[in-house]
Protein backbone atom coordinates (compact mmCIF):
# COMPACT_ATOMS: atom_id res chain seq x y z
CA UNK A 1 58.32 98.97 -53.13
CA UNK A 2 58.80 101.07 -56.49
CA UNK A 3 60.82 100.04 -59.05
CA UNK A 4 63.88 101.77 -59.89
CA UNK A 5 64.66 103.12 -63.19
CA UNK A 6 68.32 101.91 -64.61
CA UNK A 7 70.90 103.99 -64.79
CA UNK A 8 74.49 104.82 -66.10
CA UNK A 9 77.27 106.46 -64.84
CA UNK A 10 80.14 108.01 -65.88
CA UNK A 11 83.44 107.56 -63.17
CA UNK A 12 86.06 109.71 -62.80
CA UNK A 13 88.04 108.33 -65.52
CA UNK A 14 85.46 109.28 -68.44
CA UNK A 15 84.36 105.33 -68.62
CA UNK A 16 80.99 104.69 -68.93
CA UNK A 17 79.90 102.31 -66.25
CA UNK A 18 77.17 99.58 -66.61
CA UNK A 19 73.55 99.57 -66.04
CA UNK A 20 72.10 97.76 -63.31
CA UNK A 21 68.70 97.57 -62.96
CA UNK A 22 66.52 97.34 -58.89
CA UNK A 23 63.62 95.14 -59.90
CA UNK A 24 61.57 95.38 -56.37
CA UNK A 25 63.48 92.74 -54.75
CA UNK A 26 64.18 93.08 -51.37
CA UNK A 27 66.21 91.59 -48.65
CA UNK A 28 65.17 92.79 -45.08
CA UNK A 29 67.98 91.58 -42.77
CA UNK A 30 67.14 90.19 -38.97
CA UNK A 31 68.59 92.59 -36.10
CA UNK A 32 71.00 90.51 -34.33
CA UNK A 33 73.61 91.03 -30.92
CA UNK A 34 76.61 90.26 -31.31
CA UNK A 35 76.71 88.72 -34.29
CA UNK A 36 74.20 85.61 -33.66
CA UNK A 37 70.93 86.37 -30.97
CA UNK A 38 67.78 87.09 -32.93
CA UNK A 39 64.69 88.34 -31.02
CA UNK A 40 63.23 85.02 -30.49
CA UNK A 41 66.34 83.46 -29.35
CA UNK A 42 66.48 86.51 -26.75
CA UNK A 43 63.04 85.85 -24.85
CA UNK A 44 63.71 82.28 -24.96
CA UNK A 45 67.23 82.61 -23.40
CA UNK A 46 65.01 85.83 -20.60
CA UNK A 47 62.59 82.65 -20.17
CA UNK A 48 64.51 80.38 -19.24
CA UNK A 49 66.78 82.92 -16.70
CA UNK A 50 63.44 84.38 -15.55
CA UNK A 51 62.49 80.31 -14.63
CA UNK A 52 65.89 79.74 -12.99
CA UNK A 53 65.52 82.94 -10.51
CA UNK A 54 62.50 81.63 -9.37
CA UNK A 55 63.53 78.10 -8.59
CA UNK A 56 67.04 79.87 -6.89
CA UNK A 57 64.18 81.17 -4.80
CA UNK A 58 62.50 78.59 -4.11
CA UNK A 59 59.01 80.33 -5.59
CA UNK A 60 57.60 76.38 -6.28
CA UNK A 61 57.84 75.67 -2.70
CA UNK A 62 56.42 78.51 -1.71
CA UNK A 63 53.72 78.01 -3.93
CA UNK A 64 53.43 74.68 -2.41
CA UNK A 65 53.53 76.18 1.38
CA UNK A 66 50.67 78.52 0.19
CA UNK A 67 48.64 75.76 -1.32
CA UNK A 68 49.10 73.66 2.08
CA UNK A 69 48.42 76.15 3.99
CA UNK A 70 44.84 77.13 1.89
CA UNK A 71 43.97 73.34 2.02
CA UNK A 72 44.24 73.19 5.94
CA UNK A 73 42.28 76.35 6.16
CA UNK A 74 39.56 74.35 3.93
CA UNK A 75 39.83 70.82 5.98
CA UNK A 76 38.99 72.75 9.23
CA UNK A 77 36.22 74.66 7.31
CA UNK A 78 34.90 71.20 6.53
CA UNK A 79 35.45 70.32 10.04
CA UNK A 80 33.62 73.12 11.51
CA UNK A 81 30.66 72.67 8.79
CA UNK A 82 30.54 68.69 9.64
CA UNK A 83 30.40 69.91 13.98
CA UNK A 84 27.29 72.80 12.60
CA UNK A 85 25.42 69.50 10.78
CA UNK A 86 25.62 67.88 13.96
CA UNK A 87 24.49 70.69 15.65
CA UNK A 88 21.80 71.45 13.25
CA UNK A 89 20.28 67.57 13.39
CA UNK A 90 20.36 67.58 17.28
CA UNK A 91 18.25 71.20 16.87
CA UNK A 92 16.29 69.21 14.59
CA UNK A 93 15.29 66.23 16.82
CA UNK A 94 14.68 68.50 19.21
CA UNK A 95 12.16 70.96 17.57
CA UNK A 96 10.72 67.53 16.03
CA UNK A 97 9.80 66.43 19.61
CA UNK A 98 8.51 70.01 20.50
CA UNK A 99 6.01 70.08 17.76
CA UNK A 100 4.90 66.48 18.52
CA UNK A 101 3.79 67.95 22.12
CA UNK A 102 2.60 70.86 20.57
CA UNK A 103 0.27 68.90 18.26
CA UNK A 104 -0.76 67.32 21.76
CA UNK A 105 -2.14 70.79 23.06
CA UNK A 106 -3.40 72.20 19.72
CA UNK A 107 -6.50 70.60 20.44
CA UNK A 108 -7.34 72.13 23.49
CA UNK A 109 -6.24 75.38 22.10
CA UNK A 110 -8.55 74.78 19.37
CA UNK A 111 -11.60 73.83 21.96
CA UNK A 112 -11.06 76.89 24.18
CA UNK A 113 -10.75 79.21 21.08
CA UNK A 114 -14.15 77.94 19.90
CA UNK A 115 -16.00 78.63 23.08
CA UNK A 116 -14.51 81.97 23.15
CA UNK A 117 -15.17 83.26 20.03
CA UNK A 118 -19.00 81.74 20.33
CA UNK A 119 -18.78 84.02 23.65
CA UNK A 120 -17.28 87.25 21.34
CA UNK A 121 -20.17 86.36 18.97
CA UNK A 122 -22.62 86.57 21.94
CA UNK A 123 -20.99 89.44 23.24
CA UNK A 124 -21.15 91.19 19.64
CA UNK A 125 -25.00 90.09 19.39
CA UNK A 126 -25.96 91.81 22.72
CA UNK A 127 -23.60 94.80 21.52
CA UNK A 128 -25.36 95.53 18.37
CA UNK A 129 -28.68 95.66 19.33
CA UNK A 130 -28.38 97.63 22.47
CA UNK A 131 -26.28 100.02 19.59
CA UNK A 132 -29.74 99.65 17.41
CA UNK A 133 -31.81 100.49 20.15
CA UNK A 134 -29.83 103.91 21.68
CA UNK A 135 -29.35 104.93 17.48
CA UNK A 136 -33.25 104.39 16.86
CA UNK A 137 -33.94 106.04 20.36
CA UNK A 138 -31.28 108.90 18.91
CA UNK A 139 -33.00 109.01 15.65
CA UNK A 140 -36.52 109.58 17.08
CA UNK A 141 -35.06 112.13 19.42
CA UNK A 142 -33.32 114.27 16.56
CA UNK A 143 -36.89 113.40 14.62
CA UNK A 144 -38.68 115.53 17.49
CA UNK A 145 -36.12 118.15 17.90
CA UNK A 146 -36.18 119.00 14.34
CA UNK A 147 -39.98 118.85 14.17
CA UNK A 148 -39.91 121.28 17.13
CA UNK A 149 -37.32 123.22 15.59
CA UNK A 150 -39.73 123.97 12.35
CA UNK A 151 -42.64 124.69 14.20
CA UNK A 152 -41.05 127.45 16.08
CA UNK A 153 -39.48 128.32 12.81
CA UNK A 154 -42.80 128.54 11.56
CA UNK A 155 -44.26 130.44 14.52
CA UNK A 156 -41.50 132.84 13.96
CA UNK A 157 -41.93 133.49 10.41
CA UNK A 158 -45.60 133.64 10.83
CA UNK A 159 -45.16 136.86 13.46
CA UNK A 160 -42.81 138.20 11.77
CA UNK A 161 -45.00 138.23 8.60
CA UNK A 162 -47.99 139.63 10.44
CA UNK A 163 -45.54 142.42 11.88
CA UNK A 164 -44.96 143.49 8.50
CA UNK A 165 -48.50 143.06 7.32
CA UNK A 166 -49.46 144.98 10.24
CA UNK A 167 -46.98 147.60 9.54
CA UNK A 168 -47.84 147.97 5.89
CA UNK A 169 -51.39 148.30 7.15
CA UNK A 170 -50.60 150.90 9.73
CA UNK A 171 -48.46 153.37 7.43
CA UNK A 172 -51.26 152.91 4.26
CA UNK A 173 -54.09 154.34 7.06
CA UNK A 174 -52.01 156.93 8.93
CA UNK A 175 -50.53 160.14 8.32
CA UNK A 176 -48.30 162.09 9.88
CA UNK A 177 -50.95 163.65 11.95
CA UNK A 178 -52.73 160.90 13.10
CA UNK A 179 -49.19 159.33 14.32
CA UNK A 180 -48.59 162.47 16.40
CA UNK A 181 -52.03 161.85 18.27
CA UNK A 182 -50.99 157.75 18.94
CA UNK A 183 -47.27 159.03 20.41
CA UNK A 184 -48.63 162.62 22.34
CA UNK A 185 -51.44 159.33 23.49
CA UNK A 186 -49.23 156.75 24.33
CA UNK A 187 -46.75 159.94 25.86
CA UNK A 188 -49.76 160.50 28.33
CA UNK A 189 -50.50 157.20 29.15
CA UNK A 190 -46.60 156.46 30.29
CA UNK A 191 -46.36 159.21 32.22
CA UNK A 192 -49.88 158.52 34.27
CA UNK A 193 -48.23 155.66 35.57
């Protein structure tokens, strides 16, 4: 707070009045009703009216009905689990004697799986060399094939290089006069047939 600065007065009758002098002391007063509840003594007093409502209504027991209530839901929960246990160790027994018997016949699983797979490995042995034999058999066939494909490739490109040769050699030792005498020739020869 600021401090006041003193001060004089003058009243209505022309006297001078004293000085008084505000030296930042304050006094904050507490709120009250009616002359004697403070704040705090309010919510206690709401507390404890609040607290007698709910025992005129009987919350507490029906807190307690509620809690009774949850615990019997969680003693036949515990119940129930205790029946599944039971149930579970009776499964368990049982499966126990099911794989004892099944140990009994793994062994003559295990016997006829070996003789079949030495019978798949046979099998397989026979398989892949009648495969080798029809893919060499293939092999030697496509061999040929091709061989006879580049002979006639090479029969081909041999006639059709002495066509041209022959061609070339034709038009260097004719002219246009000795080709008339090979057609009006040939001409004559066609139609004596």
């Amino acid at each position: 707070m600021s401090e006041q600065a003193p001060t004089t007065g003058v009243t209505e009758h022309g006297q001078g009045t004293a000085t008084s002098e505000h030296v930042g002391a304050s006094h904050e007063v507490q709120p009250t009703a009616f002359g004697f509840l403070t704040a705090p003594m309010f919510i206690g007093l709401a507390m404890i009216v609040v607290i007698a409502i709910m025992i005129w209504k009987k919350v507490p027991a029906a807190i307690g009905r509620a809690l009774d209530s949850k615990i019997a839901v969680i003693r036949d929960q515990l119940a129930e689990a205790e029946t599944l246990r039971k149930e579970a160790e009776a499964l368990k027994a049982e499966y126990e004697k099911k794989a004892k018997a099944v140990d009994k016949d793994r062994k003559a699983l295990m016997e006829r799986a070996q003789h079949e797979a030495d019978e798949i490995v046979a099998k397989a042995k026979r398989d892949a060399e009648a495969l080798i034999e029809r893919r060499t058999r293939m092999a030697e066939d496509k061999i040929a094939a091709e061989e006879r494909a580049a002979v006639d490739q090479l029969r081909a490109t041999a006639a059709d290089a002495a066509t041209k040769a022959a061609a070339r050699l034709i038009a260097e030792r004719h002219d246009p006069a000795t080709d008339e005498q090979i057609v009006n020739r040939a001409i004559g020869e066609i139609a004596a047939r």
